[in-house]
C-alpha atoms as a PDB file:
ATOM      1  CA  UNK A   1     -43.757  22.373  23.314  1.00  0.00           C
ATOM      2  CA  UNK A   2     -40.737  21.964  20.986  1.00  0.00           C
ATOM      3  CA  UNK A   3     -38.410  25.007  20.403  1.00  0.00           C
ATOM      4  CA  UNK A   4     -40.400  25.235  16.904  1.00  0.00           C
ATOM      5  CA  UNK A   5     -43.543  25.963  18.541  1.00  0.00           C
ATOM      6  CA  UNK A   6     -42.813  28.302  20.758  1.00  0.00           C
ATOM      7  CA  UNK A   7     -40.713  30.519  18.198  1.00  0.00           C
ATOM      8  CA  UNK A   8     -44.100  30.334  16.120  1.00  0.00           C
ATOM      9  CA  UNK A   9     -46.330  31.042  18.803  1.00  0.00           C
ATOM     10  CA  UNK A  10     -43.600  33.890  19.877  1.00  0.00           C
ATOM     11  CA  UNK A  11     -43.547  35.229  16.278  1.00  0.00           C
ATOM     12  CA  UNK A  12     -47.465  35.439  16.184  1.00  0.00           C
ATOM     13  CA  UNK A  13     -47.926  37.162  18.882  1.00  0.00           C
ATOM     14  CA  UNK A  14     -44.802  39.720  17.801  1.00  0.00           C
ATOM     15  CA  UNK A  15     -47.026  40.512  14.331  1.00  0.00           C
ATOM     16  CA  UNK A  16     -50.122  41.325  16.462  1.00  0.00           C
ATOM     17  CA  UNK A  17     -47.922  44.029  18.021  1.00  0.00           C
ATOM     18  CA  UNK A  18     -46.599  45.702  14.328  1.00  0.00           C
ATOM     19  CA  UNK A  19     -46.651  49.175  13.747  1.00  0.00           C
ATOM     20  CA  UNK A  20     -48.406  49.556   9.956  1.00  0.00           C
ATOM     21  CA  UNK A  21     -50.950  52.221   9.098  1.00  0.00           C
ATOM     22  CA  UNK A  22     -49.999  52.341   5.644  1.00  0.00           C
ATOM     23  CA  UNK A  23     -49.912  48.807   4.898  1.00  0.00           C
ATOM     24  CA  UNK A  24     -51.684  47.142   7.119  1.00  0.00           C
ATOM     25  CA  UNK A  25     -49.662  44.355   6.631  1.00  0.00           C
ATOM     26  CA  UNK A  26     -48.357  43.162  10.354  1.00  0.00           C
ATOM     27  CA  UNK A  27     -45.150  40.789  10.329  1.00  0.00           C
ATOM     28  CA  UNK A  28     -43.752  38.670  13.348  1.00  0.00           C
ATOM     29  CA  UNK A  29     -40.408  37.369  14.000  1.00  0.00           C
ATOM     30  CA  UNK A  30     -38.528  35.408  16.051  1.00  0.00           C
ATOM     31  CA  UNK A  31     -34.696  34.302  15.999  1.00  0.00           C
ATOM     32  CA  UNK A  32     -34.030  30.793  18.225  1.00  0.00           C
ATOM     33  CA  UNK A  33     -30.288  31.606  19.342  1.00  0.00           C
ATOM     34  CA  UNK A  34     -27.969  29.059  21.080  1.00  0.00           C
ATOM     35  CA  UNK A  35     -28.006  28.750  24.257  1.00  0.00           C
ATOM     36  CA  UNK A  36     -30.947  31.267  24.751  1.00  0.00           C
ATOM     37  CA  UNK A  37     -34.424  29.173  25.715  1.00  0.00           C
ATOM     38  CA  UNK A  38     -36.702  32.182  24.815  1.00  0.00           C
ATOM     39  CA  UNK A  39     -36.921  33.153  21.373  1.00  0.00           C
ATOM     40  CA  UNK A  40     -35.671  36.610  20.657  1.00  0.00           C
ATOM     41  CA  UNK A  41     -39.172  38.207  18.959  1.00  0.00           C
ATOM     42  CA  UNK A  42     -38.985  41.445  16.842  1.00  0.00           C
ATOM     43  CA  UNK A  43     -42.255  43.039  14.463  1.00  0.00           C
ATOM     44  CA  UNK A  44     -42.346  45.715  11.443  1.00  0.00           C
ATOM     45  CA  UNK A  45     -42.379  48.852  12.602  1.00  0.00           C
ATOM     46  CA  UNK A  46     -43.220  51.304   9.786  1.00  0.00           C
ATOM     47  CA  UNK A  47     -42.586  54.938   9.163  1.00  0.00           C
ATOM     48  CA  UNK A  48     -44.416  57.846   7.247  1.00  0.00           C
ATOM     49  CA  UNK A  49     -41.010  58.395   5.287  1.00  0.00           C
ATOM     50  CA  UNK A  50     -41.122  54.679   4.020  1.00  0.00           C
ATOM     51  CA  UNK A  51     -37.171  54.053   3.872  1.00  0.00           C
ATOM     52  CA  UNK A  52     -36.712  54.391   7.592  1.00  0.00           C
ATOM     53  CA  UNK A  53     -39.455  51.203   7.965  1.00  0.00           C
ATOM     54  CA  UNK A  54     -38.170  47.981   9.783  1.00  0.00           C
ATOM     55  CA  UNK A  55     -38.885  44.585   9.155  1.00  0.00           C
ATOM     56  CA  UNK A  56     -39.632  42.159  12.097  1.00  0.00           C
ATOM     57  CA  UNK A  57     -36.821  39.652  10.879  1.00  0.00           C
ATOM     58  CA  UNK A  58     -34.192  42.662  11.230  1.00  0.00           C
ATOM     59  CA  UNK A  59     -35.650  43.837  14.448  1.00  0.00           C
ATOM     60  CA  UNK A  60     -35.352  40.532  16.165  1.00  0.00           C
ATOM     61  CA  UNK A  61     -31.773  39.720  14.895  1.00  0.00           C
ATOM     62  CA  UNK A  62     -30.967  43.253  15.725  1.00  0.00           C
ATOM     63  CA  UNK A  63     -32.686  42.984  19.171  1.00  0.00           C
ATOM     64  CA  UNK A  64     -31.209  39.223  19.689  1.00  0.00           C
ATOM     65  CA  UNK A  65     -27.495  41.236  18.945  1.00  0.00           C
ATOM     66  CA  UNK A  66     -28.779  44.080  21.306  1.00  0.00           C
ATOM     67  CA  UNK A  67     -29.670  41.271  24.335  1.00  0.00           C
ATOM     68  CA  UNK A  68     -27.013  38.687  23.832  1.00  0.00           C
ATOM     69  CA  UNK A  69     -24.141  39.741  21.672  1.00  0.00           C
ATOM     70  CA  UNK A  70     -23.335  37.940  18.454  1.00  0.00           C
ATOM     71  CA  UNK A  71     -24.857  34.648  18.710  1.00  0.00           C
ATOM     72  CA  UNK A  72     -25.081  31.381  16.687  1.00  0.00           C
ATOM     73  CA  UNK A  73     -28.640  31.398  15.337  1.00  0.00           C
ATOM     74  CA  UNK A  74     -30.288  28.006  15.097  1.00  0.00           C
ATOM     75  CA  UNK A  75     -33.376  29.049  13.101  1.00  0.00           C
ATOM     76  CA  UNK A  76     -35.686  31.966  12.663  1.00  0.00           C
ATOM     77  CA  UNK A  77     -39.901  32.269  11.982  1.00  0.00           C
ATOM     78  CA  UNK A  78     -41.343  34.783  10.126  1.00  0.00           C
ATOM     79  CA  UNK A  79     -45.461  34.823  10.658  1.00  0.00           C
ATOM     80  CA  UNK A  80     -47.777  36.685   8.862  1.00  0.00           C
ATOM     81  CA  UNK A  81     -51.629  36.550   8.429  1.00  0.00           C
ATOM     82  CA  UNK A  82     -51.589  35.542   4.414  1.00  0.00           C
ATOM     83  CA  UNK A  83     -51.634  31.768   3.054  1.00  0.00           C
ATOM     84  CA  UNK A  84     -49.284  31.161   1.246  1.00  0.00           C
ATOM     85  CA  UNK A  85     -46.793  32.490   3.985  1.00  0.00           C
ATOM     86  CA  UNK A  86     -44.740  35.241   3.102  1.00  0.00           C
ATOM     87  CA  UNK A  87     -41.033  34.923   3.273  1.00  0.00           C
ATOM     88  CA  UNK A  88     -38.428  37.466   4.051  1.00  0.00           C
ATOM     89  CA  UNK A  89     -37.601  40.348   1.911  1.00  0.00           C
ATOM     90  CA  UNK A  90     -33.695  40.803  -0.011  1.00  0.00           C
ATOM     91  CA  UNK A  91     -32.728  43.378   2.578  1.00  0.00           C
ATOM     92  CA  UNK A  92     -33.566  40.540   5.688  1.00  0.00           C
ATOM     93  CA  UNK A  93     -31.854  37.842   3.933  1.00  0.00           C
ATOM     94  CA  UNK A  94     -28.801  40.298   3.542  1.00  0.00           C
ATOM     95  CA  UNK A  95     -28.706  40.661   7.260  1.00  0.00           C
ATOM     96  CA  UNK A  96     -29.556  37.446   8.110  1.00  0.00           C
ATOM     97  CA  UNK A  97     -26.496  36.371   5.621  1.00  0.00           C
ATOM     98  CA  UNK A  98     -24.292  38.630   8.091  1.00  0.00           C
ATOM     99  CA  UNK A  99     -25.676  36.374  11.020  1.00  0.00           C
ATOM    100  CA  UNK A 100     -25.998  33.214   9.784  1.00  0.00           C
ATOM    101  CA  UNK A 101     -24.637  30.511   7.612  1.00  0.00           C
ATOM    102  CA  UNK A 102     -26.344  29.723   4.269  1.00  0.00           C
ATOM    103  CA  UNK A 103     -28.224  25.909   5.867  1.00  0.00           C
ATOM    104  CA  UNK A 104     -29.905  28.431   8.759  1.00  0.00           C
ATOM    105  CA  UNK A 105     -33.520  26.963   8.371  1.00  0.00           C
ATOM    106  CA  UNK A 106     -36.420  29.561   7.952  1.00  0.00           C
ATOM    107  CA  UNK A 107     -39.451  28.765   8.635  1.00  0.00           C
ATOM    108  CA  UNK A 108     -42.534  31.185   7.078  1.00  0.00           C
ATOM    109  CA  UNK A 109     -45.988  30.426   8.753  1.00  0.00           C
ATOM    110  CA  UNK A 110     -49.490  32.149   7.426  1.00  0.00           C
ATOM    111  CA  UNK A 111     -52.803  32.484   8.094  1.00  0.00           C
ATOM    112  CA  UNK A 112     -53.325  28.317   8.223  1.00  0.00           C
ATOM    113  CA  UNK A 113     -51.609  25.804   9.261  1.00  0.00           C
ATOM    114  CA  UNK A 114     -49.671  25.969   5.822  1.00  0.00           C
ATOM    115  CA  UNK A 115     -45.434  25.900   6.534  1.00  0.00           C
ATOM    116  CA  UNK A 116     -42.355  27.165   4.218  1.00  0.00           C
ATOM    117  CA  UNK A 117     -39.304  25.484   5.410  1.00  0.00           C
ATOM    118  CA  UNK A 118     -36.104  26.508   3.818  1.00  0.00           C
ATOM    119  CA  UNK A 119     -32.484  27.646   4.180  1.00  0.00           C
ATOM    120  CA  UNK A 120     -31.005  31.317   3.941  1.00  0.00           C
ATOM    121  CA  UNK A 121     -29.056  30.026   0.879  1.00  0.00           C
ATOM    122  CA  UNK A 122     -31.646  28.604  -0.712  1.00  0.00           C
ATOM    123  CA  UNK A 123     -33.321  32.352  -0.697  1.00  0.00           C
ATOM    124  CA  UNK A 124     -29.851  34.008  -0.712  1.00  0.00           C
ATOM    125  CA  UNK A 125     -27.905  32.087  -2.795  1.00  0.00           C
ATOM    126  CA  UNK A 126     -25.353  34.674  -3.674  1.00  0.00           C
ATOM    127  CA  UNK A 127     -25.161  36.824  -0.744  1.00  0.00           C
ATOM    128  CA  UNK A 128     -22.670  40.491  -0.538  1.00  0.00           C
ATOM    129  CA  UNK A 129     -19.866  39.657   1.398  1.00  0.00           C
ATOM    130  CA  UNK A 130     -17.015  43.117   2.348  1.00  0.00           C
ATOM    131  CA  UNK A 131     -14.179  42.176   0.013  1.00  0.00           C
ATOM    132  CA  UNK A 132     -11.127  40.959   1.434  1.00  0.00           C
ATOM    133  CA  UNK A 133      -8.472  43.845   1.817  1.00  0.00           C
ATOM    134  CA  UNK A 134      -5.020  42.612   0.608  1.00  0.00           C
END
């Protein structure tokens, strides 16, 4: 099973873990870091005050951070249970921007067999960056 695969069969499994009773919408993630053979997996966990929810993407790059320090990311999966796939939201891109360069590949899987393959910067094109202090 290629590294692919297994982050999509990883990130599955993460959304049928999500915490949503308000949405009902459950989201899987999973980050492929270097050097790491498991994929770090995170899911949307959300809350009754609806600024404090979490998105799987940020969970597992958070979590990833949390297990392995600051890492070169090769690639990350979002699943959800919706054709067309659903890609990740401004506020994941922005952190993913802080993790990874702009040709990381994302890779949004659905219902189906259906794939979106892209790159952060493609999604992100313009990202915020913390001005340089001179």
């Amino acid at each position: 099973m290629s590294d692919v695969d297994r982050a999509i069969a990883a990130a599955r499994a993460a959304a049928t873990r999500a915490y949503a009773p308000y949405s009902g919408f459950h989201v899987g993630a999973a980050v492929k870091l270097q050097d790491i053979d498991e994929p770090v997996v995170g899911c949307n966990v959300e809350n009754a005050s609806f600024g404090a929810t979490v998105c799987a993407e940020r969970t597992a790059i958070l979590s990833g951070v949390a297990a392995h320090g600051k890492r070169p990311i090769e690639f990350i999966v979002v699943a959800t249970a919706i054709d067309p796939p659903a890609l990740p939201c401004a506020l994941c891109l922005q952190v993913m921007a802080e993790f990874c360069p702009p040709e990381t590949p994302i890779i949004a899987v659905g219902s189906g067999e259906r794939r979106i393959e892209t790159q952060l910067g493609k999604l992100l094109p313009s990202p915020f960056v913390f001005p340089e202090s001179g």
